[in-house]
PDB file of N, CA and C in Angstrom:
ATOM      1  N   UNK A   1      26.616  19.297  -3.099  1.00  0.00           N
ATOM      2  CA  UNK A   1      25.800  18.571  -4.058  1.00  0.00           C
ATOM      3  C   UNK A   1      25.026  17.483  -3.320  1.00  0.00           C
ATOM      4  N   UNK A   2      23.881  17.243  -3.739  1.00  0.00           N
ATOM      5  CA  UNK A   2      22.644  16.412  -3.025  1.00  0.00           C
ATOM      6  C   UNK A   2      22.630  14.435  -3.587  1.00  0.00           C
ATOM      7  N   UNK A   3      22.995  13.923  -3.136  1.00  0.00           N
ATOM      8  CA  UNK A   3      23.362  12.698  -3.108  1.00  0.00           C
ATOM      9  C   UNK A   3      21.898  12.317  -4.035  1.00  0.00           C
ATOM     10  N   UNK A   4      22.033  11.260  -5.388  1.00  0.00           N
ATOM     11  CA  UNK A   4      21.054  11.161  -5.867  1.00  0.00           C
ATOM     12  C   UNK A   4      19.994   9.961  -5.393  1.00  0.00           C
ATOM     13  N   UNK A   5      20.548   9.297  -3.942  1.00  0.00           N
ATOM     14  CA  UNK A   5      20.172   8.109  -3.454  1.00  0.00           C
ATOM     15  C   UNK A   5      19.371   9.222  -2.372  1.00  0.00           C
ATOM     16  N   UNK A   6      19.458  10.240  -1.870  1.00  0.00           N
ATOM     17  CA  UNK A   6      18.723  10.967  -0.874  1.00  0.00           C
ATOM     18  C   UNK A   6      17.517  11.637  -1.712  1.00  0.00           C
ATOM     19  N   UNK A   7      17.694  12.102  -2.666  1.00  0.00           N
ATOM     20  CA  UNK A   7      16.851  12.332  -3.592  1.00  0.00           C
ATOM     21  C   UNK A   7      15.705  11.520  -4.008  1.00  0.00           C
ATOM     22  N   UNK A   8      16.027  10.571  -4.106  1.00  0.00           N
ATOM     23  CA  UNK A   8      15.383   9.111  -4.700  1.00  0.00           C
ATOM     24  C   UNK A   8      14.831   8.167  -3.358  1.00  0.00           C
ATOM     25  N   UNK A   9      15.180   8.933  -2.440  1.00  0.00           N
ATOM     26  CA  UNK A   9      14.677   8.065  -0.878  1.00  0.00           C
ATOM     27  C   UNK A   9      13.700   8.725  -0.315  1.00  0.00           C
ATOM     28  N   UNK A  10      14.007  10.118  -0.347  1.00  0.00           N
ATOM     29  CA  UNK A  10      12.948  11.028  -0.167  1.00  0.00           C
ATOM     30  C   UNK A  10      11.878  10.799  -0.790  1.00  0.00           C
ATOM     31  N   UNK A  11      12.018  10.777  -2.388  1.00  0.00           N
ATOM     32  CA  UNK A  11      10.871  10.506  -2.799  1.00  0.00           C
ATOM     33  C   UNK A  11      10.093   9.247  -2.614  1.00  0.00           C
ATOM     34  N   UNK A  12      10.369   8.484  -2.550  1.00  0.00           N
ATOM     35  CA  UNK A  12      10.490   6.908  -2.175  1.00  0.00           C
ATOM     36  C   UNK A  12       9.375   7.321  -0.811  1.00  0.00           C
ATOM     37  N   UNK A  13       9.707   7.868   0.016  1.00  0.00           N
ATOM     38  CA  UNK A  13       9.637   8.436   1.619  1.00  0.00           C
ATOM     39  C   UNK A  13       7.945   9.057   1.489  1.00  0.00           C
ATOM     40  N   UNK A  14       8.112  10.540   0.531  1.00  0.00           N
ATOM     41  CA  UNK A  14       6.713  10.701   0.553  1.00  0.00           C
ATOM     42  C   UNK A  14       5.389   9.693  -0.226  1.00  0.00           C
ATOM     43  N   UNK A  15       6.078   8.971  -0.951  1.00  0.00           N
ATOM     44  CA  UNK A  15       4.849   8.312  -1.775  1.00  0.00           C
ATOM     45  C   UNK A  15       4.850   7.502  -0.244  1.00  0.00           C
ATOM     46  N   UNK A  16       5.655   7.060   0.035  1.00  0.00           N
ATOM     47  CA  UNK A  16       5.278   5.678   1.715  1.00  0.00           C
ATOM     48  C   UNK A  16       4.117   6.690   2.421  1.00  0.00           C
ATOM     49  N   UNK A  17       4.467   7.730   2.848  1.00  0.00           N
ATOM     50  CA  UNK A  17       3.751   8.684   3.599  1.00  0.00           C
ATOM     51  C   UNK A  17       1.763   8.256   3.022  1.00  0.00           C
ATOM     52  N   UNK A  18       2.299   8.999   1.601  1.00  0.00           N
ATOM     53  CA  UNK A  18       0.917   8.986   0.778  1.00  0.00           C
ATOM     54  C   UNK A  18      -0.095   7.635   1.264  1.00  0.00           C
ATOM     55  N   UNK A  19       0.839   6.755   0.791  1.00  0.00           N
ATOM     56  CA  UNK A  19       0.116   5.240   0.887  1.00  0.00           C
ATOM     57  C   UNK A  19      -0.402   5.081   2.179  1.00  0.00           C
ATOM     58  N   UNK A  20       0.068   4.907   3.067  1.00  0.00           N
ATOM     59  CA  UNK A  20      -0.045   5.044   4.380  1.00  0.00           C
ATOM     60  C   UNK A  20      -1.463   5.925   4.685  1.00  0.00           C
ATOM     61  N   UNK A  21      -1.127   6.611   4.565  1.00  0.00           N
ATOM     62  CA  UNK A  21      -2.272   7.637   5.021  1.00  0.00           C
ATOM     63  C   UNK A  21      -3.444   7.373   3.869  1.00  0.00           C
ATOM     64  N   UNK A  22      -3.810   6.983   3.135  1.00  0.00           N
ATOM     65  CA  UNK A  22      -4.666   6.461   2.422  1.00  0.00           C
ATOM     66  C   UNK A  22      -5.381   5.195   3.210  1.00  0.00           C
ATOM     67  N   UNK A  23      -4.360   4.053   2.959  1.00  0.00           N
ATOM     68  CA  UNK A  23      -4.511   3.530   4.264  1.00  0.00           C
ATOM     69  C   UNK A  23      -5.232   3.091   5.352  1.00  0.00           C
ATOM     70  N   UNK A  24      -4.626   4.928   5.894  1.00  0.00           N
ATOM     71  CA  UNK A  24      -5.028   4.845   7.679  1.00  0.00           C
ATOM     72  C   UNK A  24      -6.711   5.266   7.010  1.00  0.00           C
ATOM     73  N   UNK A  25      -6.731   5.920   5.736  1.00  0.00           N
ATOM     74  CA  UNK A  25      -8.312   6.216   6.073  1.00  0.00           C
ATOM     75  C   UNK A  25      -9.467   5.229   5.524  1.00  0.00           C
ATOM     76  N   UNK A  26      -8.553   4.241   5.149  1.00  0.00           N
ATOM     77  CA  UNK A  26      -9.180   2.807   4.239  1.00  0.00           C
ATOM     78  C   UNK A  26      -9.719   1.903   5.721  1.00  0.00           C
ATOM     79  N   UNK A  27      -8.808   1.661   6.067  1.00  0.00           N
ATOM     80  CA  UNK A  27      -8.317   0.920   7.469  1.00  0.00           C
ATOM     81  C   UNK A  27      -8.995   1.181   8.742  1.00  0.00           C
ATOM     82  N   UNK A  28      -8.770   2.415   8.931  1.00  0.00           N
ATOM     83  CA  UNK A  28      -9.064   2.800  10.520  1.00  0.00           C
ATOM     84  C   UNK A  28     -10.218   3.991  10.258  1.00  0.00           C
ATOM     85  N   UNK A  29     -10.321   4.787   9.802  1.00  0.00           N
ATOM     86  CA  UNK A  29     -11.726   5.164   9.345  1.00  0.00           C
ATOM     87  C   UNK A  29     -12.660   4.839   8.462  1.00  0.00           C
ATOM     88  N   UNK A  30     -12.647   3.722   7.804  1.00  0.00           N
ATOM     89  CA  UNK A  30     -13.647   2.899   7.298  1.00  0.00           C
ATOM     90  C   UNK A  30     -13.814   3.439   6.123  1.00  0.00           C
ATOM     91  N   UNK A  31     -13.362   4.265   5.561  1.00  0.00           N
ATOM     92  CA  UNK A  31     -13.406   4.719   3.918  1.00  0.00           C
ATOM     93  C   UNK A  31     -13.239   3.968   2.678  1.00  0.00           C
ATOM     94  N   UNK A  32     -14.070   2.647   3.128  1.00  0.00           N
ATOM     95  CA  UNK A  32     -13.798   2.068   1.807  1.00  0.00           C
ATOM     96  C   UNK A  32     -13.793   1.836   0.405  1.00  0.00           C
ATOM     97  N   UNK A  33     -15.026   3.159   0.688  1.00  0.00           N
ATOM     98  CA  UNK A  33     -14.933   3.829  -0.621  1.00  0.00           C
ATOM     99  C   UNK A  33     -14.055   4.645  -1.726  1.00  0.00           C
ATOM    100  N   UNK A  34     -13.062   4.657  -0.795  1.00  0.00           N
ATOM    101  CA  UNK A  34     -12.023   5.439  -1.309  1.00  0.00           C
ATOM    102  C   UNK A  34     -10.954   4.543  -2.508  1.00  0.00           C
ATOM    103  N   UNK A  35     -11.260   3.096  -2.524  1.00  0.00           N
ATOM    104  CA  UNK A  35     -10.453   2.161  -3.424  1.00  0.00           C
ATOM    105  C   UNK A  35     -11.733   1.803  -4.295  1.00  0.00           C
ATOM    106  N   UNK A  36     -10.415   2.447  -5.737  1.00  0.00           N
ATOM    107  CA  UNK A  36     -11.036   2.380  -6.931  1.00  0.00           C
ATOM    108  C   UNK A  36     -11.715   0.985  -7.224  1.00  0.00           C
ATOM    109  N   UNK A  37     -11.391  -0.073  -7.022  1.00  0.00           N
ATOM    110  CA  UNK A  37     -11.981  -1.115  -7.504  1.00  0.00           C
ATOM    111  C   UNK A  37     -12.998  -1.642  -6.098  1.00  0.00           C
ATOM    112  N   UNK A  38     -13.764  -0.556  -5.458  1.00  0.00           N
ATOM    113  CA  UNK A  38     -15.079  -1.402  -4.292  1.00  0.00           C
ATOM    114  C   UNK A  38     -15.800  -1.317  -4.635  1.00  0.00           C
ATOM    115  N   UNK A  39     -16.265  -2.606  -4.344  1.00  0.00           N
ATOM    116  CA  UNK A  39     -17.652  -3.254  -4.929  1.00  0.00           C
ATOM    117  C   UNK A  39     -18.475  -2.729  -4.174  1.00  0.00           C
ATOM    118  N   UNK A  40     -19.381  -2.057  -4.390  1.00  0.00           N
ATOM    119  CA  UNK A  40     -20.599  -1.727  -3.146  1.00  0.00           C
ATOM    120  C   UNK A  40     -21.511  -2.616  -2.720  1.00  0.00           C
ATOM    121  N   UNK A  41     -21.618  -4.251  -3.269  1.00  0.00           N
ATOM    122  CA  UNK A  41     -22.512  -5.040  -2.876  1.00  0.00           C
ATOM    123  C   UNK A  41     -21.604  -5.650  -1.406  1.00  0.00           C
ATOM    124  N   UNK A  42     -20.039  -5.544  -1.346  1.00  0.00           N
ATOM    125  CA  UNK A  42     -19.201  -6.204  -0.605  1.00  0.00           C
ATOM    126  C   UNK A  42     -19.506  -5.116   0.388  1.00  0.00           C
ATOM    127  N   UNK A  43     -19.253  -6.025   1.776  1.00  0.00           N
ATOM    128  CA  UNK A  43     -19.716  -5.238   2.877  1.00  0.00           C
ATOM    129  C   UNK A  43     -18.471  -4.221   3.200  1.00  0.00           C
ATOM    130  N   UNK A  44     -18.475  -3.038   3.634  1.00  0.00           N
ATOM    131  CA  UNK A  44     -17.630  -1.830   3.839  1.00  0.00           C
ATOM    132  C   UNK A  44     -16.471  -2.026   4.798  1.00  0.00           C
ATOM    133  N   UNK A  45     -16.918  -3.173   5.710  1.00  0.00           N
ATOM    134  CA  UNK A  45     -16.346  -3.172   7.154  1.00  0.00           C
ATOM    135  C   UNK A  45     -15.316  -4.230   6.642  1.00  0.00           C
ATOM    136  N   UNK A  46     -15.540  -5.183   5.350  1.00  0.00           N
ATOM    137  CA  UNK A  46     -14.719  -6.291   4.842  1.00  0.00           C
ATOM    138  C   UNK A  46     -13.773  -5.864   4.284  1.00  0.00           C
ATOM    139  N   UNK A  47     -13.953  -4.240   3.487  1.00  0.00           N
ATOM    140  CA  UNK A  47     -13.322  -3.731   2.728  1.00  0.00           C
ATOM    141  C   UNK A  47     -12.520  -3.176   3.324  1.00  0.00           C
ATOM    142  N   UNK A  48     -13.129  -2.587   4.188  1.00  0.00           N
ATOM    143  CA  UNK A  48     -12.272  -1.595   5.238  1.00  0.00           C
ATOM    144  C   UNK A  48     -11.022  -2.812   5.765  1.00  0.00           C
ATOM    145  N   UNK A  49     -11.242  -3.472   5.890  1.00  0.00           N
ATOM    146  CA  UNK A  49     -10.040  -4.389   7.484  1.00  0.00           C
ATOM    147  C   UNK A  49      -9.060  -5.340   5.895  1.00  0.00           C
ATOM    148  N   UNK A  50      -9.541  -5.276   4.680  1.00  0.00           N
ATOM    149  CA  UNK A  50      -8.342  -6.348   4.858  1.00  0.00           C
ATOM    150  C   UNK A  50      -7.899  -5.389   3.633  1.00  0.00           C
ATOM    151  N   UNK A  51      -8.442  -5.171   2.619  1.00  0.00           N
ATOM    152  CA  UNK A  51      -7.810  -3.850   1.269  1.00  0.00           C
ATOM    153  C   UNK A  51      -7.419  -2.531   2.274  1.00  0.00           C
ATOM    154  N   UNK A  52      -7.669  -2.485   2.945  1.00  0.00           N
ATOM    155  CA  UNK A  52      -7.038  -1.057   3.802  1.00  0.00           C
ATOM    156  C   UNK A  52      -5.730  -1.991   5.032  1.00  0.00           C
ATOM    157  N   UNK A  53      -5.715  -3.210   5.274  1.00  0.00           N
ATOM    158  CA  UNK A  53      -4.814  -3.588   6.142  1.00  0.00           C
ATOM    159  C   UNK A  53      -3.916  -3.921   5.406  1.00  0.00           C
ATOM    160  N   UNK A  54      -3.961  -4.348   3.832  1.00  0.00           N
ATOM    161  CA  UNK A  54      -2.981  -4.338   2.632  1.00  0.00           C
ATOM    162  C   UNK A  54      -2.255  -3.031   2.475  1.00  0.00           C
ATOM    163  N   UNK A  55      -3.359  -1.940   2.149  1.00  0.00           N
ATOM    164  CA  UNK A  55      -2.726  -0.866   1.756  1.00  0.00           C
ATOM    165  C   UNK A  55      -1.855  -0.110   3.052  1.00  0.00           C
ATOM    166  N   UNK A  56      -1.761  -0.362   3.725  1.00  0.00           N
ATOM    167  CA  UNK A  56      -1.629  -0.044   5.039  1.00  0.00           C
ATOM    168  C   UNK A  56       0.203  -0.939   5.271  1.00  0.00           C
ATOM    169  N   UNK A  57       0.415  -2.470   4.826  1.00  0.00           N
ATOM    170  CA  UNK A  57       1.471  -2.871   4.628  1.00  0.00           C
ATOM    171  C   UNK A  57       2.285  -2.284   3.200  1.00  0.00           C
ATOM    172  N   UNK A  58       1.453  -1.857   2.168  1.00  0.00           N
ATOM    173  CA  UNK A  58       2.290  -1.293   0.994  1.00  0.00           C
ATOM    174  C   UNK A  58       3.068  -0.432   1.417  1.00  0.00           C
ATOM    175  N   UNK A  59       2.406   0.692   2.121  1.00  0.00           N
ATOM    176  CA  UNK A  59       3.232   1.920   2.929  1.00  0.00           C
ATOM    177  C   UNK A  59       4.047   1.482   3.958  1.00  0.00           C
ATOM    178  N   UNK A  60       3.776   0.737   4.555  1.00  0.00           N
ATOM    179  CA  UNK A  60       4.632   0.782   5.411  1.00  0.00           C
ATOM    180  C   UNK A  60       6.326  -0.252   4.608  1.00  0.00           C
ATOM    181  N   UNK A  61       6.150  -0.770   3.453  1.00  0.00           N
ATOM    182  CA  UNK A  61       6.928  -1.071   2.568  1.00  0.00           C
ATOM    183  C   UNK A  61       7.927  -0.292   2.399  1.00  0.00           C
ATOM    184  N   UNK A  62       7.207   0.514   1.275  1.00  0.00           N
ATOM    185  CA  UNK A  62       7.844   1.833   0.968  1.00  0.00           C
ATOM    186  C   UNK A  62       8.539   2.190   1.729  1.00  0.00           C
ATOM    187  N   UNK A  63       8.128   2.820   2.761  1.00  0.00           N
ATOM    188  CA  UNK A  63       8.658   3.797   3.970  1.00  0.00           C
ATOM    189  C   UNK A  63      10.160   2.534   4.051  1.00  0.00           C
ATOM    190  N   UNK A  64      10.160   1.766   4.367  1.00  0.00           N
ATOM    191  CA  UNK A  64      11.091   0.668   4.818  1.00  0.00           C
ATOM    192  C   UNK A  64      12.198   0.898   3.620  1.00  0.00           C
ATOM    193  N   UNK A  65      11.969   1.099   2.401  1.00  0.00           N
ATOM    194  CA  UNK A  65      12.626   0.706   1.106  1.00  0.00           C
ATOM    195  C   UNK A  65      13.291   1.820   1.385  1.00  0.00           C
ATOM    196  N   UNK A  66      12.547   3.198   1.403  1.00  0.00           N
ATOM    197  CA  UNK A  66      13.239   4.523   1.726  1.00  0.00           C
ATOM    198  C   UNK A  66      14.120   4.662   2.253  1.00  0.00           C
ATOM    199  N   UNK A  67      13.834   4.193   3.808  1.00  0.00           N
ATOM    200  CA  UNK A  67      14.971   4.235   4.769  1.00  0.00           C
ATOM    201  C   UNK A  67      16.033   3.789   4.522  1.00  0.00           C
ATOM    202  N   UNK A  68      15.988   1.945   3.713  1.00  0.00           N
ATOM    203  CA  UNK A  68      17.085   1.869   3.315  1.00  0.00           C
ATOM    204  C   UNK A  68      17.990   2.551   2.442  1.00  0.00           C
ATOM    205  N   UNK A  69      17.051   3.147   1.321  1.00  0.00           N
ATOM    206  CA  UNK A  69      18.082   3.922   0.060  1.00  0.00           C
ATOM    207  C   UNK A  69      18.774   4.983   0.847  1.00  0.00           C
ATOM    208  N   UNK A  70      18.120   5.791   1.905  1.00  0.00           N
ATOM    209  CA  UNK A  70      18.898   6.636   2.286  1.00  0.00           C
ATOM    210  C   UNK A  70      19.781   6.054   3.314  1.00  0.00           C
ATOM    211  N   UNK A  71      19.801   5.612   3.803  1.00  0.00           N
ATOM    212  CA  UNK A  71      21.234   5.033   4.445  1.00  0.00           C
ATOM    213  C   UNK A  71      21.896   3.947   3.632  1.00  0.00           C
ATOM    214  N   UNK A  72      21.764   3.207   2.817  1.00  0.00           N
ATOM    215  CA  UNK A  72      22.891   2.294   2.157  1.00  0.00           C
ATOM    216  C   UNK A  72      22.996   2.697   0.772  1.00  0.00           C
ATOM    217  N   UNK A  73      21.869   3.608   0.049  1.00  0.00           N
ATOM    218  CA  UNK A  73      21.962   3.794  -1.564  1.00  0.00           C
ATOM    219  C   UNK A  73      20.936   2.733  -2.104  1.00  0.00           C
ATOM    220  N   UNK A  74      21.358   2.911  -3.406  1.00  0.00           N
ATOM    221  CA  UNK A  74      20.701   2.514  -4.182  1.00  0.00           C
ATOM    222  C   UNK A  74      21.113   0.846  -4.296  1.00  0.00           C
ATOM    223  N   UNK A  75      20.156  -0.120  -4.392  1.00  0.00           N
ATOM    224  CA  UNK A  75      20.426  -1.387  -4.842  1.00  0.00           C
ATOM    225  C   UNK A  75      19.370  -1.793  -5.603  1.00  0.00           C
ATOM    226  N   UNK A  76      19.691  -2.595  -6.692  1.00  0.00           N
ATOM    227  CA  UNK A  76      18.602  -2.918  -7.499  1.00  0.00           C
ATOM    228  C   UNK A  76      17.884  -4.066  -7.179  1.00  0.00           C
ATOM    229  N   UNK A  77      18.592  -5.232  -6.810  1.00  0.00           N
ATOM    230  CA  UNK A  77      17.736  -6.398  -5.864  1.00  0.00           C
ATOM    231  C   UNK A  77      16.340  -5.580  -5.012  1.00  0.00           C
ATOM    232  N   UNK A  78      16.844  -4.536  -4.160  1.00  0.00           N
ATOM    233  CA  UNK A  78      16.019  -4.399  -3.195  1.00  0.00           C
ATOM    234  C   UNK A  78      14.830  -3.300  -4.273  1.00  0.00           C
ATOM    235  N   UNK A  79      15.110  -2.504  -5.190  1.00  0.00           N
ATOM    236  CA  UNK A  79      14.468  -2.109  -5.842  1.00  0.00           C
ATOM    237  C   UNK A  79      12.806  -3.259  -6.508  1.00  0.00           C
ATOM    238  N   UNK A  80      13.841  -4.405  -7.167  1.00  0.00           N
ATOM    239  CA  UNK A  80      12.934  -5.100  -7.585  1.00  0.00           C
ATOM    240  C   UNK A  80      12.552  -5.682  -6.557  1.00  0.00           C
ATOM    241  N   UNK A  81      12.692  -5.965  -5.614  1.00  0.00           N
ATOM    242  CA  UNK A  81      11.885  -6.794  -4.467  1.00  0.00           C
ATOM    243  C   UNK A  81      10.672  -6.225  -3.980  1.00  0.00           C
ATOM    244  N   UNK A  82      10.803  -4.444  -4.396  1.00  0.00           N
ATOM    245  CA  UNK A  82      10.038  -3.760  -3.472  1.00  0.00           C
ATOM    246  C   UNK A  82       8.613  -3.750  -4.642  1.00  0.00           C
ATOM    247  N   UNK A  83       9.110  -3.664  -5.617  1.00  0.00           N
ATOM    248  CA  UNK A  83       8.077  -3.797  -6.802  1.00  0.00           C
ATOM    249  C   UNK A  83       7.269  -4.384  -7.302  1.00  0.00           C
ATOM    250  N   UNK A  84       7.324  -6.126  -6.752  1.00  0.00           N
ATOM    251  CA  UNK A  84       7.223  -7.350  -7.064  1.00  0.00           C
ATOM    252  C   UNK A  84       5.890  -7.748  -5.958  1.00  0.00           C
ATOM    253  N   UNK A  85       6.688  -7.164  -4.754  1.00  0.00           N
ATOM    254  CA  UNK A  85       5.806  -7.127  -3.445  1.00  0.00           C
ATOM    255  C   UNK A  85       4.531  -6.245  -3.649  1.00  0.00           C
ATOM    256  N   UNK A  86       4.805  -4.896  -4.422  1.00  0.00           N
ATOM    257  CA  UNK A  86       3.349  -3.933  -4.346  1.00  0.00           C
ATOM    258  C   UNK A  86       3.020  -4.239  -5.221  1.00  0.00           C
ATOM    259  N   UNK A  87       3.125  -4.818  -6.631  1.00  0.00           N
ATOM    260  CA  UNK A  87       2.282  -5.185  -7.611  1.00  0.00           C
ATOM    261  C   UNK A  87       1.692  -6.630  -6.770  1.00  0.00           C
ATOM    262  N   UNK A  88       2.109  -7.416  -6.099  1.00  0.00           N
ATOM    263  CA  UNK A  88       1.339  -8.562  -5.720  1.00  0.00           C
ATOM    264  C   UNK A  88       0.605  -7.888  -4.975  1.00  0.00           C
ATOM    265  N   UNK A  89       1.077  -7.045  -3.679  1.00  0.00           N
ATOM    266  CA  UNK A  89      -0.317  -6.293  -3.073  1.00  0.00           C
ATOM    267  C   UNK A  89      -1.268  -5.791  -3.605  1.00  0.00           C
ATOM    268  N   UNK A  90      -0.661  -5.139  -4.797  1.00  0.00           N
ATOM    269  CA  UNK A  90      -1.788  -4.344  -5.161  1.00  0.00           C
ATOM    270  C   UNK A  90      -2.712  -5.147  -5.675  1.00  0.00           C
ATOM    271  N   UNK A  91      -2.617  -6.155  -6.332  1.00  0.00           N
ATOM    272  CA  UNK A  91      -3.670  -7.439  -7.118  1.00  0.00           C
ATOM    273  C   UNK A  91      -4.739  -7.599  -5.987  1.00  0.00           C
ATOM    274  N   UNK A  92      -4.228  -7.727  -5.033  1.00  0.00           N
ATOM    275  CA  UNK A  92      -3.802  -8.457  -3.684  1.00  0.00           C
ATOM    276  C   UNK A  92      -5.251  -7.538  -3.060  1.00  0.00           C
ATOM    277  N   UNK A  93      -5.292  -6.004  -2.829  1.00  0.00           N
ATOM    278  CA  UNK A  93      -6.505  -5.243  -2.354  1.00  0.00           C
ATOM    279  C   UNK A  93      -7.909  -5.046  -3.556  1.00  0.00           C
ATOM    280  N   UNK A  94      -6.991  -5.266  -4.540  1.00  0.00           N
ATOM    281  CA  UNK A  94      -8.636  -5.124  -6.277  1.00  0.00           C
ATOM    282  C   UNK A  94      -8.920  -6.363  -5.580  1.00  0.00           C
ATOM    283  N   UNK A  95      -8.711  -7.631  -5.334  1.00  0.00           N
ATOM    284  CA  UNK A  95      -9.746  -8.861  -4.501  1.00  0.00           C
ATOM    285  C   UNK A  95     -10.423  -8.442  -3.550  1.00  0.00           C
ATOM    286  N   UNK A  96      -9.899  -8.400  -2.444  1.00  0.00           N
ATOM    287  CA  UNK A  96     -10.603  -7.597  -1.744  1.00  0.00           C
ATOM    288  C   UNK A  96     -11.442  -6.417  -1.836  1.00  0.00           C
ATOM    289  N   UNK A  97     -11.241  -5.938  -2.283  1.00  0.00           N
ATOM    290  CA  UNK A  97     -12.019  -4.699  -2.758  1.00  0.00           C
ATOM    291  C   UNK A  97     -13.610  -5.017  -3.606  1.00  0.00           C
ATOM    292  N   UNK A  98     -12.935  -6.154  -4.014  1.00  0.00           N
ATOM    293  CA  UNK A  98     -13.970  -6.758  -4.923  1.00  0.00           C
ATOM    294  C   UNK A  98     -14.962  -7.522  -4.242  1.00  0.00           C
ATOM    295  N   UNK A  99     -14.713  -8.130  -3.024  1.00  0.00           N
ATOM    296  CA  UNK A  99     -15.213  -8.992  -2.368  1.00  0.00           C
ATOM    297  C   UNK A  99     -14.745 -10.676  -2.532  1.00  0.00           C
ATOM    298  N   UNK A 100     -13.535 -10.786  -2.424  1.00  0.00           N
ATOM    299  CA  UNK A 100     -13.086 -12.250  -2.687  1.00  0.00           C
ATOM    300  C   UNK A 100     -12.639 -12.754  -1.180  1.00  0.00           C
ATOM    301  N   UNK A 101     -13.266 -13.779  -0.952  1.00  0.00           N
ATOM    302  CA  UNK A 101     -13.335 -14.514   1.028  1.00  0.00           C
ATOM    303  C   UNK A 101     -14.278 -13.435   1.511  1.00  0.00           C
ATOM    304  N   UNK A 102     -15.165 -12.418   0.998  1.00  0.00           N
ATOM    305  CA  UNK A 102     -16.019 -12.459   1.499  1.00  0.00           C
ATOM    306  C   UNK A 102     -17.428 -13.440   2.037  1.00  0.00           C
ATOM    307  N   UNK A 103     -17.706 -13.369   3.559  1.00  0.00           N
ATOM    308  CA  UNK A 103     -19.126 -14.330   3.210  1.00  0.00           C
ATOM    309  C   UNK A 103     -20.075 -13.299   2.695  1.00  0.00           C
ATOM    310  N   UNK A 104     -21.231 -14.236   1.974  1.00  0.00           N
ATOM    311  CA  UNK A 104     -22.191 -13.438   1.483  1.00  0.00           C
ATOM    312  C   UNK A 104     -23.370 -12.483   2.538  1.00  0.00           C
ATOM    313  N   UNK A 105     -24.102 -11.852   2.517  1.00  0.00           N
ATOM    314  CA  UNK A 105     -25.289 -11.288   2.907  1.00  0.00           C
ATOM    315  C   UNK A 105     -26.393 -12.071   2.626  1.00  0.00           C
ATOM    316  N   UNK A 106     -26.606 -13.201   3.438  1.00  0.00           N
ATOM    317  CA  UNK A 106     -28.112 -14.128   2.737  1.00  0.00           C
ATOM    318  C   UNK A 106     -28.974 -13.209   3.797  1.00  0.00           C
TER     319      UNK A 106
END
């Protein structure tokens, strides 16, 4: 029988994967188009380095949270910690994305 914390880590595991690789193509190939909330007046390269260097720590979150469930199980502290952290990230890249500490284009 399949341990329901390996189950639940795994999955945990591929969404990290997902994020990540979203990410790497936010981040390191400049796809900043790829996040739902970019502004197209905000410059691409702004979007690219800090909403893709966010999304880029979400995954690598995840992946971290994973590892733990599958080697220690399930804990709910670390559950909510992990949740608390990507909803603040996630706020965290719609700014960016949006263009917030961007300088302008005069």
């Amino acid at each position: 029988m399949v341990e329901p914390n390996h189950v639940s880590g795994v999955v945990w595991l591929c969404c990290g994967v997902a994020i990540l690789f979203l990410g790497y193509l936010i981040a390191v190939r400049g796809r900043a188009d790829l996040h739902a909330d970019y502004d197209e007046s905000v410059e691409p390269a702004y979007v690219s380095r800090w909403a893709g260097g966010t999304a880029l720590l979400m995954g690598t979150l995840v992946v971290a949270y994973a590892i733990r469930e599958l080697l220690y199980g399930f804990e709910p502290v670390a559950l909510s910690a992990l949740i608390v952290a990507l909803l603040a990230l996630s706020y965290l890249t719609k700014l960016f994305a949006r263009g917030f500490g961007a300088r302008s284009r005069d």
